[in-house]
PDB file of N, CA and C in Angstrom:
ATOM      1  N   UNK A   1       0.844  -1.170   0.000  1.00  0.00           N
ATOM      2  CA  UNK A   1       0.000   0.000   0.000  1.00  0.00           C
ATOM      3  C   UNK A   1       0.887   1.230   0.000  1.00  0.00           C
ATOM      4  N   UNK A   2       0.066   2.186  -0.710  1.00  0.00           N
ATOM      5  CA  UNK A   2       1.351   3.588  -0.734  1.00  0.00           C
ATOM      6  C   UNK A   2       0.812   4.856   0.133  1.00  0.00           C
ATOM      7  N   UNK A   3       1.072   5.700   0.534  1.00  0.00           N
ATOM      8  CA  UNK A   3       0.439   6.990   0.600  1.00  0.00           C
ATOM      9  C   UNK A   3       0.851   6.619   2.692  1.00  0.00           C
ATOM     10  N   UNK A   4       1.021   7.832   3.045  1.00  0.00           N
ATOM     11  CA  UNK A   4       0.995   7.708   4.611  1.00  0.00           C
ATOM     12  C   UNK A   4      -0.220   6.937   5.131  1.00  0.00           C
ATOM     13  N   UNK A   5       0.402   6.323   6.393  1.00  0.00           N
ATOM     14  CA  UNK A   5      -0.815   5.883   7.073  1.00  0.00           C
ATOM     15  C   UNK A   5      -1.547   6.388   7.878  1.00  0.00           C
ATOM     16  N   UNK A   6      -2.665   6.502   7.601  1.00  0.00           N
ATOM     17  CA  UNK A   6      -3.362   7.364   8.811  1.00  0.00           C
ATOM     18  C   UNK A   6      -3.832   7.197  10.082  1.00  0.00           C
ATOM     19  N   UNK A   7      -4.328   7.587  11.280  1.00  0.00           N
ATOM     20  CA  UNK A   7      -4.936   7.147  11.983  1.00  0.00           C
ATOM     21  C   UNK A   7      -5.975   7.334  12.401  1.00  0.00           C
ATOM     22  N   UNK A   8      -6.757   6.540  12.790  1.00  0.00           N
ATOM     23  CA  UNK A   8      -8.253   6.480  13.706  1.00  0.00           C
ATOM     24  C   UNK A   8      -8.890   6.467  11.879  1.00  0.00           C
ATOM     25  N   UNK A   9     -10.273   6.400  12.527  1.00  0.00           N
ATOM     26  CA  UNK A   9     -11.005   6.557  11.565  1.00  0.00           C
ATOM     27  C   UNK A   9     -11.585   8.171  11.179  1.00  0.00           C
ATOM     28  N   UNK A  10     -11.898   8.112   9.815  1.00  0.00           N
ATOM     29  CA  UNK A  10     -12.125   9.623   9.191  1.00  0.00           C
ATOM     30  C   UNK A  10     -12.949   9.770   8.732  1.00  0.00           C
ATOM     31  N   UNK A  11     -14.078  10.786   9.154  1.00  0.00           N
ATOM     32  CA  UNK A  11     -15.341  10.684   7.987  1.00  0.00           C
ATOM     33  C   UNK A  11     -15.782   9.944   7.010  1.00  0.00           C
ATOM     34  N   UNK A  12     -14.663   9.709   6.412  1.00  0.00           N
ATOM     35  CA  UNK A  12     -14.895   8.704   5.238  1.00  0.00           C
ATOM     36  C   UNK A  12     -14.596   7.461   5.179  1.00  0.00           C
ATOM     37  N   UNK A  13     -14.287   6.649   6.381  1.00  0.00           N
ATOM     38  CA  UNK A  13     -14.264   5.617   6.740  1.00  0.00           C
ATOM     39  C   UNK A  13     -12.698   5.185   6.455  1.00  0.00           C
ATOM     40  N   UNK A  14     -11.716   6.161   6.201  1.00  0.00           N
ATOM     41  CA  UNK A  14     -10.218   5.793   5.511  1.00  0.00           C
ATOM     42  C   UNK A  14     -10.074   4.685   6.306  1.00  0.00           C
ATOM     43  N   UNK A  15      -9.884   4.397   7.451  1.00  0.00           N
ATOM     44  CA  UNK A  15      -9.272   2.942   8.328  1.00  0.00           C
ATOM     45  C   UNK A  15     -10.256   1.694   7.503  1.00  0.00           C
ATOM     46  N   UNK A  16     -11.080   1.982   7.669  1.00  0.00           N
ATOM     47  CA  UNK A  16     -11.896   1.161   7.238  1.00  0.00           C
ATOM     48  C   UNK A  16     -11.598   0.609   5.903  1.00  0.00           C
ATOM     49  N   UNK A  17     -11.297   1.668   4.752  1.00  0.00           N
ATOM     50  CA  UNK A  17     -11.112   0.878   3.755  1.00  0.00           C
ATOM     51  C   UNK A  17      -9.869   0.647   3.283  1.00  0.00           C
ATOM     52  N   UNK A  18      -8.500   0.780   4.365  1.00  0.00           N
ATOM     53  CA  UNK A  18      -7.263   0.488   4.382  1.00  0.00           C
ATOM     54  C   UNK A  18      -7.348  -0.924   4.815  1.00  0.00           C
ATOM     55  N   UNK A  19      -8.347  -1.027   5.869  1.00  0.00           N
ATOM     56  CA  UNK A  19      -8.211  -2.401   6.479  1.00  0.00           C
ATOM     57  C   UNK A  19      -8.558  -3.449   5.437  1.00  0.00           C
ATOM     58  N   UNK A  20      -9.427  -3.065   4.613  1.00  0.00           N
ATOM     59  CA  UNK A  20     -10.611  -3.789   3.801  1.00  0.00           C
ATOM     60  C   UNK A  20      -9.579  -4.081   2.746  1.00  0.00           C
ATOM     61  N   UNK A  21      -9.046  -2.868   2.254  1.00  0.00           N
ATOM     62  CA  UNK A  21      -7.653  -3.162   0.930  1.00  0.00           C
ATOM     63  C   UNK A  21      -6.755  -4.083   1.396  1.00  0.00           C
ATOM     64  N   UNK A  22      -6.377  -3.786   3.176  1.00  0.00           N
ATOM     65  CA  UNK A  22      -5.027  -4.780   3.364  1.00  0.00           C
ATOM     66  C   UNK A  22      -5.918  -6.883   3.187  1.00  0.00           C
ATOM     67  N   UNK A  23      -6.861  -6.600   3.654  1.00  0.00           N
ATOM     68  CA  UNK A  23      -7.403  -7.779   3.728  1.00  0.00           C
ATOM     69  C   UNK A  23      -7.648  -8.879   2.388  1.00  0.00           C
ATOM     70  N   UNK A  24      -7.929  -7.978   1.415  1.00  0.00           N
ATOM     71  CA  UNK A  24      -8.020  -8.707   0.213  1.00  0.00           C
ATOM     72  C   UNK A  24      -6.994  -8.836  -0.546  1.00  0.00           C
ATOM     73  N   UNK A  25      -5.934  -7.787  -0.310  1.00  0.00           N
ATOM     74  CA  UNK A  25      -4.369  -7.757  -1.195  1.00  0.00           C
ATOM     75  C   UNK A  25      -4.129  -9.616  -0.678  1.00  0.00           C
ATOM     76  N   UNK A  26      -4.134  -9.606   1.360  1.00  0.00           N
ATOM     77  CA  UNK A  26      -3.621 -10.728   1.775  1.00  0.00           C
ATOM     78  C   UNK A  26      -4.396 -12.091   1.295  1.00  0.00           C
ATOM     79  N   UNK A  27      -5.405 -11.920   1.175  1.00  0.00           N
ATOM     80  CA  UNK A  27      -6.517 -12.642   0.398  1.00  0.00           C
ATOM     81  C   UNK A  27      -5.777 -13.322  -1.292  1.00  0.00           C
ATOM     82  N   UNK A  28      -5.428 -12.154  -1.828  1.00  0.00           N
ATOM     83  CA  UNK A  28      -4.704 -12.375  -3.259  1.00  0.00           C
ATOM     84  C   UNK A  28      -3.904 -13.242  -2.981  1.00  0.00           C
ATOM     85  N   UNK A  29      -2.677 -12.469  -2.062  1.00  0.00           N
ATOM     86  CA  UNK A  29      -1.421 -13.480  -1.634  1.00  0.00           C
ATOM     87  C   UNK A  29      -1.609 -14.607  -1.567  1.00  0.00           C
ATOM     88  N   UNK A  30      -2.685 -15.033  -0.637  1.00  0.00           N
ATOM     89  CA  UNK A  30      -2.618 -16.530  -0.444  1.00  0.00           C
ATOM     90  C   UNK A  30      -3.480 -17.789  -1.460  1.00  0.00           C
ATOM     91  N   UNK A  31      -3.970 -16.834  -2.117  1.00  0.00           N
ATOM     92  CA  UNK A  31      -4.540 -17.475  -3.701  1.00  0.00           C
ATOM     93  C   UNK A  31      -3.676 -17.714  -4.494  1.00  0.00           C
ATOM     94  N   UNK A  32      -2.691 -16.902  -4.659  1.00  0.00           N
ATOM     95  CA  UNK A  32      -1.639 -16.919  -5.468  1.00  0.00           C
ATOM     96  C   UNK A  32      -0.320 -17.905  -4.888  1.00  0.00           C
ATOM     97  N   UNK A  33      -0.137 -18.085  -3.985  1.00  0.00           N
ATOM     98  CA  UNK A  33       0.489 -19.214  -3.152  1.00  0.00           C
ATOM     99  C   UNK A  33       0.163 -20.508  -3.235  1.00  0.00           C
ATOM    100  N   UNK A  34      -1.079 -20.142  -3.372  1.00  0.00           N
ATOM    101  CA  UNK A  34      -1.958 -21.565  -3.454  1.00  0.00           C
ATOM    102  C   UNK A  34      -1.812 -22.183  -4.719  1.00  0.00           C
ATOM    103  N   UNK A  35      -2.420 -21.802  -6.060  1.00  0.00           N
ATOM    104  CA  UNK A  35      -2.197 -21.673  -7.011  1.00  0.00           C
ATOM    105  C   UNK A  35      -0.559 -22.242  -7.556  1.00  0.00           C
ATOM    106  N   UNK A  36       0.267 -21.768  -7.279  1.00  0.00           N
ATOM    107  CA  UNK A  36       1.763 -21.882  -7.216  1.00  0.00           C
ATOM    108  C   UNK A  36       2.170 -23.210  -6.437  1.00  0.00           C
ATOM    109  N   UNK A  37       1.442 -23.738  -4.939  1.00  0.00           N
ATOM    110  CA  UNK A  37       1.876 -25.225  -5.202  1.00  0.00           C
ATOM    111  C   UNK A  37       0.650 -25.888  -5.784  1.00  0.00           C
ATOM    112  N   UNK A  38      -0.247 -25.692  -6.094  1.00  0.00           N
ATOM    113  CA  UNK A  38      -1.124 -26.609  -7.097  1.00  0.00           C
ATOM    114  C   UNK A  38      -0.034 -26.668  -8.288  1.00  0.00           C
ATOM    115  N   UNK A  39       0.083 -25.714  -9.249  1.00  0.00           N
ATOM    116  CA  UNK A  39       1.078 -25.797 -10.615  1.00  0.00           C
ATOM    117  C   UNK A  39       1.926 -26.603 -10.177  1.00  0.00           C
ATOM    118  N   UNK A  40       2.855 -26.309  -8.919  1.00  0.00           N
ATOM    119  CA  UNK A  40       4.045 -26.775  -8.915  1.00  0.00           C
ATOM    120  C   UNK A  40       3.834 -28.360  -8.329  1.00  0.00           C
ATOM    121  N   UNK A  41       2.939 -29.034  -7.788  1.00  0.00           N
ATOM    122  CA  UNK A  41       2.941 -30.166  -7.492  1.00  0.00           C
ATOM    123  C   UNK A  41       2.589 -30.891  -8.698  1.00  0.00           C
ATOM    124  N   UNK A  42       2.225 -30.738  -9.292  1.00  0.00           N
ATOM    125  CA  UNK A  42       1.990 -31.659 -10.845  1.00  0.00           C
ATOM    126  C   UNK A  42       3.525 -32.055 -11.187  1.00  0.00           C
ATOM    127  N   UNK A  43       4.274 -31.163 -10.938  1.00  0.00           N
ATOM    128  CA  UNK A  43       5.638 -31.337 -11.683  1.00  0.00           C
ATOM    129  C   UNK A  43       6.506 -32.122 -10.788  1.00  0.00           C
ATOM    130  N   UNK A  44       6.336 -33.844 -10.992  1.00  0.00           N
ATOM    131  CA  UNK A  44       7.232 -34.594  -9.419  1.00  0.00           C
ATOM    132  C   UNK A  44       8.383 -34.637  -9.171  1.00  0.00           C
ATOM    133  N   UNK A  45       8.844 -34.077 -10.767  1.00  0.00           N
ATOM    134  CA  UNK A  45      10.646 -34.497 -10.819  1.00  0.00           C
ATOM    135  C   UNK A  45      11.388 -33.194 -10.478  1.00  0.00           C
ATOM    136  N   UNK A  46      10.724 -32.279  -9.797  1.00  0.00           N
ATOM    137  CA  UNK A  46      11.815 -31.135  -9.350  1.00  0.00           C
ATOM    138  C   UNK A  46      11.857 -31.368  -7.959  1.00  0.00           C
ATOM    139  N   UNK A  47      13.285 -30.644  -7.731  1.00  0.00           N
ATOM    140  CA  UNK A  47      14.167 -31.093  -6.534  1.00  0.00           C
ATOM    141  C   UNK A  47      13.141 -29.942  -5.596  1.00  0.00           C
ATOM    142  N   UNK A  48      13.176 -29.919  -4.410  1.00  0.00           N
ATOM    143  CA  UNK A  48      12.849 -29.126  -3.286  1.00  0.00           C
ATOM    144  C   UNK A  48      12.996 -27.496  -3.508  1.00  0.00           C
ATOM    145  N   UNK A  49      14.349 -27.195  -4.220  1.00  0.00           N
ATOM    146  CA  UNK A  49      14.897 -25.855  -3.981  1.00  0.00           C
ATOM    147  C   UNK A  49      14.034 -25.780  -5.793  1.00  0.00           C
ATOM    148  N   UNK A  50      13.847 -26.396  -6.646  1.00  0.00           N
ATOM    149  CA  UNK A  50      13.285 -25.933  -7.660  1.00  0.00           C
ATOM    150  C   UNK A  50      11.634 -25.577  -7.759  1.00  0.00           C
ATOM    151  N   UNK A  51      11.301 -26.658  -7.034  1.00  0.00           N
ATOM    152  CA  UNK A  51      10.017 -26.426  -6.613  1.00  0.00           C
ATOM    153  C   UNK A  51       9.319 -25.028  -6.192  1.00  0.00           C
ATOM    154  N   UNK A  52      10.366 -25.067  -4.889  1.00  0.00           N
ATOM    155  CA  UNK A  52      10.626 -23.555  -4.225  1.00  0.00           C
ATOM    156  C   UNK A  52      10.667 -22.145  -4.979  1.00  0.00           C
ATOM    157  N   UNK A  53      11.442 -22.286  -5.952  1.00  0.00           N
ATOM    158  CA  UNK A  53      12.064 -21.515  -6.881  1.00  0.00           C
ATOM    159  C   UNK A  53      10.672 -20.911  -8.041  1.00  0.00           C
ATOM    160  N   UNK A  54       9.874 -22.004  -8.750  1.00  0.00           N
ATOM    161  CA  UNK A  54       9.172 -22.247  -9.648  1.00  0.00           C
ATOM    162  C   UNK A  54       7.843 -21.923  -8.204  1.00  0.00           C
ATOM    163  N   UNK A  55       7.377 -22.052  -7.089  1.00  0.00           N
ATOM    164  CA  UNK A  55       6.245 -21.525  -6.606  1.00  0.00           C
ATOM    165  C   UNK A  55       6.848 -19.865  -5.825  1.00  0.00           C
ATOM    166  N   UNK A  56       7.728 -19.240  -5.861  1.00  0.00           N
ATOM    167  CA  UNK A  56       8.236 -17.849  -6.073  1.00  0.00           C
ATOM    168  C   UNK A  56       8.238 -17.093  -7.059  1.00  0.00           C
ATOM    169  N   UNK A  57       8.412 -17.599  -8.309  1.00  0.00           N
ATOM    170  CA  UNK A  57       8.729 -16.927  -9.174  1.00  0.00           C
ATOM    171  C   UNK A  57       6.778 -16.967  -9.880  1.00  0.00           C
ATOM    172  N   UNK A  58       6.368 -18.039  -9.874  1.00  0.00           N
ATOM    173  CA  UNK A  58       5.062 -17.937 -10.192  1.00  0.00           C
ATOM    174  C   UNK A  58       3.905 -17.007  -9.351  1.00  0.00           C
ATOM    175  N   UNK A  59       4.090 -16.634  -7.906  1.00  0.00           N
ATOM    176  CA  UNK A  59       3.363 -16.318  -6.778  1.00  0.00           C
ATOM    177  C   UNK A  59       3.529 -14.306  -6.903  1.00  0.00           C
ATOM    178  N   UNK A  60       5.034 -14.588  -7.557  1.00  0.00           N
ATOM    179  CA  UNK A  60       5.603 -13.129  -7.617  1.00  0.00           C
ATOM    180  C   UNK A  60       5.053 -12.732  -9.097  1.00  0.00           C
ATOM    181  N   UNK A  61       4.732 -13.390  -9.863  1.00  0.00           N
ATOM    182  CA  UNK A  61       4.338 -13.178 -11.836  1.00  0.00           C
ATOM    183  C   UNK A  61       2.415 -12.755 -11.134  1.00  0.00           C
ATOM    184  N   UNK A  62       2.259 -13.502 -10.301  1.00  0.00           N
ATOM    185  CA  UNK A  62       0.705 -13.696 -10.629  1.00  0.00           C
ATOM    186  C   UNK A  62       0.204 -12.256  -9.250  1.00  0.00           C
ATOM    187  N   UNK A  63       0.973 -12.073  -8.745  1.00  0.00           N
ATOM    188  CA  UNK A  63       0.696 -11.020  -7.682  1.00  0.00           C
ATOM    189  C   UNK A  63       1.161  -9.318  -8.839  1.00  0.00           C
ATOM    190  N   UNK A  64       2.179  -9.504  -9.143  1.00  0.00           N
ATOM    191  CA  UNK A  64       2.577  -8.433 -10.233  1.00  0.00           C
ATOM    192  C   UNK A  64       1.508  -8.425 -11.230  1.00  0.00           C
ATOM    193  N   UNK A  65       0.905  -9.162 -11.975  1.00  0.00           N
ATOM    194  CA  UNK A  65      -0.877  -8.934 -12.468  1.00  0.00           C
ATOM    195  C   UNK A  65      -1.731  -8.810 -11.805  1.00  0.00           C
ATOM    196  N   UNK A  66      -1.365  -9.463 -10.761  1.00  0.00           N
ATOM    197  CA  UNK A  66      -2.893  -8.719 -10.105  1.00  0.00           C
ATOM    198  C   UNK A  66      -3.174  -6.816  -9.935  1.00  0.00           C
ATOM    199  N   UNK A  67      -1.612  -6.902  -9.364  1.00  0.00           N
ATOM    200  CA  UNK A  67      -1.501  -5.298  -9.571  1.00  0.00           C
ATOM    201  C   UNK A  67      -1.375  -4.285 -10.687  1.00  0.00           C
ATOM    202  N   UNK A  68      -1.032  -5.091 -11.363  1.00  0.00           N
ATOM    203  CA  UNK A  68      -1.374  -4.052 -13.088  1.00  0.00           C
ATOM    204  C   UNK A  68      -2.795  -4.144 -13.049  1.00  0.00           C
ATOM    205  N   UNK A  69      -3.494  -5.091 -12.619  1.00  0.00           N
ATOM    206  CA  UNK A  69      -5.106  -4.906 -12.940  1.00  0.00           C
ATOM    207  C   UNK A  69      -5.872  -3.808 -12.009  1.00  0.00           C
ATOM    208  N   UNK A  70      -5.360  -4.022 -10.564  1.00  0.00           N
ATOM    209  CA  UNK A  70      -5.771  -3.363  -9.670  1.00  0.00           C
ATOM    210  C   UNK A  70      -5.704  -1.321 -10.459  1.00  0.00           C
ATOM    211  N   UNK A  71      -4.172  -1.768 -10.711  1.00  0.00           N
ATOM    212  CA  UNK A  71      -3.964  -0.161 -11.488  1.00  0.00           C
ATOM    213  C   UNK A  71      -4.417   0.880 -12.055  1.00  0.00           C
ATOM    214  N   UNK A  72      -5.028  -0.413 -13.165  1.00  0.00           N
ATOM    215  CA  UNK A  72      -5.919  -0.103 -14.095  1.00  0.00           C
ATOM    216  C   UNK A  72      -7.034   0.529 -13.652  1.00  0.00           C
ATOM    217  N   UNK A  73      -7.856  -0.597 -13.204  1.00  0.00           N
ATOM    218  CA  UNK A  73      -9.151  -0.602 -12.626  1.00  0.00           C
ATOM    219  C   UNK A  73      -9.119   0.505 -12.191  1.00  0.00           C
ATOM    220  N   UNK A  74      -8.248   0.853 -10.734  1.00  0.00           N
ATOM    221  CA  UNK A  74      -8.395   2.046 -10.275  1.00  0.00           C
ATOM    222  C   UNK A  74      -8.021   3.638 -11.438  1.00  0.00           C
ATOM    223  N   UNK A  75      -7.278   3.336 -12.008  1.00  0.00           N
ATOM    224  CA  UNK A  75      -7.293   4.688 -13.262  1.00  0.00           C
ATOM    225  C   UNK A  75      -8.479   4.617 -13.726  1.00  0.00           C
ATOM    226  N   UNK A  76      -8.840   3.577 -14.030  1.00  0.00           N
ATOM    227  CA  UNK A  76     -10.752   3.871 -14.790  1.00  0.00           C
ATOM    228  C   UNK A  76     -11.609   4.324 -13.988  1.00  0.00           C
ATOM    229  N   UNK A  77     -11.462   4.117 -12.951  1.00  0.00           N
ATOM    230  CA  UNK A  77     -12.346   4.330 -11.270  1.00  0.00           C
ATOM    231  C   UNK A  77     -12.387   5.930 -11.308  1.00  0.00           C
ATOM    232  N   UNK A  78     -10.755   6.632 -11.491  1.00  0.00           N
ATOM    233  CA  UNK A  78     -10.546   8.066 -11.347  1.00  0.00           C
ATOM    234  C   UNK A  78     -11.070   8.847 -12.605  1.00  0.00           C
ATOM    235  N   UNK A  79     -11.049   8.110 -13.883  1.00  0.00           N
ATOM    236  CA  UNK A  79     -11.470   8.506 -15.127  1.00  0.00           C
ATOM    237  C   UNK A  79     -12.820   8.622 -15.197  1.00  0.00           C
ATOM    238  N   UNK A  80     -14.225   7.616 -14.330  1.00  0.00           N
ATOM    239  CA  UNK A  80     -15.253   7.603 -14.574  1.00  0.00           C
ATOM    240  C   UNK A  80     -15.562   8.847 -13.601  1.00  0.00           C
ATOM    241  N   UNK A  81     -14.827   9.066 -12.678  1.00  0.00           N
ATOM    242  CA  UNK A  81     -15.232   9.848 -11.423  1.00  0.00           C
ATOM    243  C   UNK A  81     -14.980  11.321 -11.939  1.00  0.00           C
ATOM    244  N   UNK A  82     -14.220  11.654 -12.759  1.00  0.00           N
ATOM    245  CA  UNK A  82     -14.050  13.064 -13.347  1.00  0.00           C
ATOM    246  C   UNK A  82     -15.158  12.916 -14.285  1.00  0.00           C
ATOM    247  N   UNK A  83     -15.174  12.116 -15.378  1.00  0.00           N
ATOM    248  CA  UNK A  83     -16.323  12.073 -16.522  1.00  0.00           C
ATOM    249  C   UNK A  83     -17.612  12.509 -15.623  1.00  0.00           C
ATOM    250  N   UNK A  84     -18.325  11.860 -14.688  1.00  0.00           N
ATOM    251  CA  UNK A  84     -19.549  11.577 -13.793  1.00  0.00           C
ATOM    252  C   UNK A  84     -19.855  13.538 -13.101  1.00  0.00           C
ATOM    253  N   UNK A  85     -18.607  14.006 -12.270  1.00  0.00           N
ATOM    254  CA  UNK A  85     -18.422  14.893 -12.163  1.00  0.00           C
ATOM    255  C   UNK A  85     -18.562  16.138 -12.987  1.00  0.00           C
ATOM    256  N   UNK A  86     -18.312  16.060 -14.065  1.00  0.00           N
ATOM    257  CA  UNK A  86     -18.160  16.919 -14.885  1.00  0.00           C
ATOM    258  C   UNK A  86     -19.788  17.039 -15.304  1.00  0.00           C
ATOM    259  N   UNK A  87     -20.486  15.818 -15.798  1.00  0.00           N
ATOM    260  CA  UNK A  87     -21.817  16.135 -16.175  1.00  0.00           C
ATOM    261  C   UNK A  87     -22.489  16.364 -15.122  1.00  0.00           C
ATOM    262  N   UNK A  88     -22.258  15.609 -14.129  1.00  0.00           N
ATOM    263  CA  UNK A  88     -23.011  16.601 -12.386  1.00  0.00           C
ATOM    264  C   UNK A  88     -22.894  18.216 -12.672  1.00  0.00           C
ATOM    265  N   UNK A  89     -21.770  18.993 -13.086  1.00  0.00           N
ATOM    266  CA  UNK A  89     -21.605  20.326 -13.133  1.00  0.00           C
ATOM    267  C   UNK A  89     -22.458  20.916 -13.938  1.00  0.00           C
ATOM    268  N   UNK A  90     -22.263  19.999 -15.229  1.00  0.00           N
ATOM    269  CA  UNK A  90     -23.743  20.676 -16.290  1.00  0.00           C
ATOM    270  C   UNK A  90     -24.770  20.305 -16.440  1.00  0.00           C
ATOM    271  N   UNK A  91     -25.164  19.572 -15.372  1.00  0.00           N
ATOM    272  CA  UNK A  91     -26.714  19.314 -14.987  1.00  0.00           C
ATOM    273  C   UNK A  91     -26.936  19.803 -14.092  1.00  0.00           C
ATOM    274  N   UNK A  92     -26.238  20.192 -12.974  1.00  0.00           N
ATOM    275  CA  UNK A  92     -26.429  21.521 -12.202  1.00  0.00           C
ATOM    276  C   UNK A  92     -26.453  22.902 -12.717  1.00  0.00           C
ATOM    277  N   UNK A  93     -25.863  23.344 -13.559  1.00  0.00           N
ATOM    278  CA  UNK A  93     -25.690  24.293 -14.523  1.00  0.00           C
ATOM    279  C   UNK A  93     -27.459  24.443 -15.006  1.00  0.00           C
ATOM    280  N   UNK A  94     -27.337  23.843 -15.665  1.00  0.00           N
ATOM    281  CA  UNK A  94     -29.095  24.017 -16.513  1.00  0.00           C
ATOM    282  C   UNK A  94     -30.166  23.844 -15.574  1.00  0.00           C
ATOM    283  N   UNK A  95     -30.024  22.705 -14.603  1.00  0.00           N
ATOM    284  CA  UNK A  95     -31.421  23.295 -13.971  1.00  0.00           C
ATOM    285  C   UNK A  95     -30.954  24.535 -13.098  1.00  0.00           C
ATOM    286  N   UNK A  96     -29.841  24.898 -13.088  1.00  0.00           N
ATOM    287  CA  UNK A  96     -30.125  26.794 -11.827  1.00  0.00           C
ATOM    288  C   UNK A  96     -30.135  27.814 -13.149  1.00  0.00           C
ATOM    289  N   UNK A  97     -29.793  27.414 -14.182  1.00  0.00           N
ATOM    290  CA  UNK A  97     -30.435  27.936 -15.652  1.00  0.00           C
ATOM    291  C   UNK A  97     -31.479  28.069 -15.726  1.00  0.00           C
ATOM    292  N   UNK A  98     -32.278  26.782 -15.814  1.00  0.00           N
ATOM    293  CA  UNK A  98     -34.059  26.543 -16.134  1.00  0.00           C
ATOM    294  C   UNK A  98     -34.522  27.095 -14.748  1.00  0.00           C
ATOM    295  N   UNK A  99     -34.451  27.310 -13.358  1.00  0.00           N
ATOM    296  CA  UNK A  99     -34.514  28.130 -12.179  1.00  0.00           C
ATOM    297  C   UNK A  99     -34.466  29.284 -12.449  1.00  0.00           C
ATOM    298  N   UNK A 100     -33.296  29.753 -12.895  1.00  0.00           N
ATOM    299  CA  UNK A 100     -33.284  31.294 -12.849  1.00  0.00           C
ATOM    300  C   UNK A 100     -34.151  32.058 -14.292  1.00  0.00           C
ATOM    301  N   UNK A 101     -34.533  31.469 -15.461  1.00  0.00           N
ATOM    302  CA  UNK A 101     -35.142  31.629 -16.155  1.00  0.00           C
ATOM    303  C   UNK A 101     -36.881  31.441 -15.731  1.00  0.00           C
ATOM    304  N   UNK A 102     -37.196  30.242 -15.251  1.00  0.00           N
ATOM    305  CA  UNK A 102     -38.461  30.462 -15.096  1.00  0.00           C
ATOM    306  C   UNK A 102     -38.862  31.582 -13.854  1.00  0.00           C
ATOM    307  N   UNK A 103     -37.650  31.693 -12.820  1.00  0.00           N
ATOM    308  CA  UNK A 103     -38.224  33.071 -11.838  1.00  0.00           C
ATOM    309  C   UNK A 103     -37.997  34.284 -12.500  1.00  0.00           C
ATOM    310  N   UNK A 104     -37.301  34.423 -13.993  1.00  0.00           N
ATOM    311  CA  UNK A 104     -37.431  35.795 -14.255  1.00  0.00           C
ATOM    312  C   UNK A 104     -38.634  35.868 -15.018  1.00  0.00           C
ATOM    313  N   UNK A 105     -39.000  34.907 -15.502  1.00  0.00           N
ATOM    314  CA  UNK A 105     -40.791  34.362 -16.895  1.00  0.00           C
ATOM    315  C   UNK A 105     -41.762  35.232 -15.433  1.00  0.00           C
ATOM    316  N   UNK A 106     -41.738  34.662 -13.824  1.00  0.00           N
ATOM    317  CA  UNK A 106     -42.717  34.964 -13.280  1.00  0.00           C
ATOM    318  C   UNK A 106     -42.395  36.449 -12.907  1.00  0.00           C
ATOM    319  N   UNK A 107     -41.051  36.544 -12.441  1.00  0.00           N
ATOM    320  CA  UNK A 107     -40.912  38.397 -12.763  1.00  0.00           C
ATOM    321  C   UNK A 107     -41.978  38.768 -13.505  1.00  0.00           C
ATOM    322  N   UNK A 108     -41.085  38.778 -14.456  1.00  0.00           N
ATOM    323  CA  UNK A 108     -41.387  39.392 -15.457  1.00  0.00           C
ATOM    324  C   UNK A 108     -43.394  39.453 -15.988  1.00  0.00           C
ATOM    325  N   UNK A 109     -43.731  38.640 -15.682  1.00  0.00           N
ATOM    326  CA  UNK A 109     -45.356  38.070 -15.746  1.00  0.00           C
ATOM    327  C   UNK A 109     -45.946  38.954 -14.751  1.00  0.00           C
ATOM    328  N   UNK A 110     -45.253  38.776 -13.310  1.00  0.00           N
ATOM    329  CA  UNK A 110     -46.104  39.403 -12.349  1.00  0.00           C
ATOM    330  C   UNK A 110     -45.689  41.379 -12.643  1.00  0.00           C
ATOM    331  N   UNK A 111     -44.581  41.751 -12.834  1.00  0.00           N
ATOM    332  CA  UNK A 111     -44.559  42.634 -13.264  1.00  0.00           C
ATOM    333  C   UNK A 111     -45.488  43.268 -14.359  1.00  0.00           C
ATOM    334  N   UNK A 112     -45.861  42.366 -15.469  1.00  0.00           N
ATOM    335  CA  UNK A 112     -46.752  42.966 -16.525  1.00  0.00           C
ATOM    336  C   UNK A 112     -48.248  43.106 -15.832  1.00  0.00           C
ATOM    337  N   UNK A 113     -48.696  41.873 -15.071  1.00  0.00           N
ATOM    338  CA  UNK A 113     -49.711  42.005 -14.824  1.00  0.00           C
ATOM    339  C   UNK A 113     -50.182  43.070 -13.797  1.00  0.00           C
ATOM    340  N   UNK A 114     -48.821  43.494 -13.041  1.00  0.00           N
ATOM    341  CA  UNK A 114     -49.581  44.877 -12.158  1.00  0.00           C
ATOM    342  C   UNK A 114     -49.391  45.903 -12.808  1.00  0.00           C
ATOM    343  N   UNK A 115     -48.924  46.245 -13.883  1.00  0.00           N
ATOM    344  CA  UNK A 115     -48.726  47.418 -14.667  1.00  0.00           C
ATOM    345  C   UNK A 115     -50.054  47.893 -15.585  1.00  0.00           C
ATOM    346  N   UNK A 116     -50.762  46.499 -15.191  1.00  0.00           N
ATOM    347  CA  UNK A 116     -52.118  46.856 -16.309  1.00  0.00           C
ATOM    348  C   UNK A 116     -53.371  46.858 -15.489  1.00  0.00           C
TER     349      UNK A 116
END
């Protein structure tokens, strides 16, 4: 995990979803461990230290994708969240548009009608 660690919990639940991130990264880990002696037990004729070698090097390949995916994911996460944002702004925009237009229609209405 990157970024300082914080403490206690924060409005926004930061502990909470540090804990929740550390839990499933460790979650990965041990899938990926797992995984690594499943592969590697099929293979009977390697020595101990190759075995070893071949469920490291596989545990370390399949954790390094997980995190290019995680990467990703999260860049699309930040990409949808500006896109989403941005039309929040101009749909706020037009209705205090369509607001401020229909209170000047009744201005403007109630104005004519006491003038006559």
């Amino acid at each position: 995990m990157s970024g300082p660690q914080r403490q206690g919990a924060g409005p926004d639940g930061d502990l909470g979803n540090e804990v929740e991130g550390y839990l499933l990264w460790q979650a990965r880990v041990a899938e990926a461990e797992r995984r690594a002696r499943e592969f590697s037990g099929t293979l009977d004729w390697l020595t101990t230290a190759q075995r070893e070698e071949i469920e490291r090097r596989y545990t370390a390949d399949s954790l390094r994708r997980a995190r290019a995916d995680l990467e990703r994911i999260a860049a699309r996460c930040a990409s949808l969240r500006a896109e989403y944002e941005h039309r929040y702004q101009v749909l706020r925009r037009r209705c205090v548009g369509v607001a401020l237009a229909v209170c000047a229609g009744f201005t403007t209405l109630a104005t004519l009608l006491l003038t006559f």
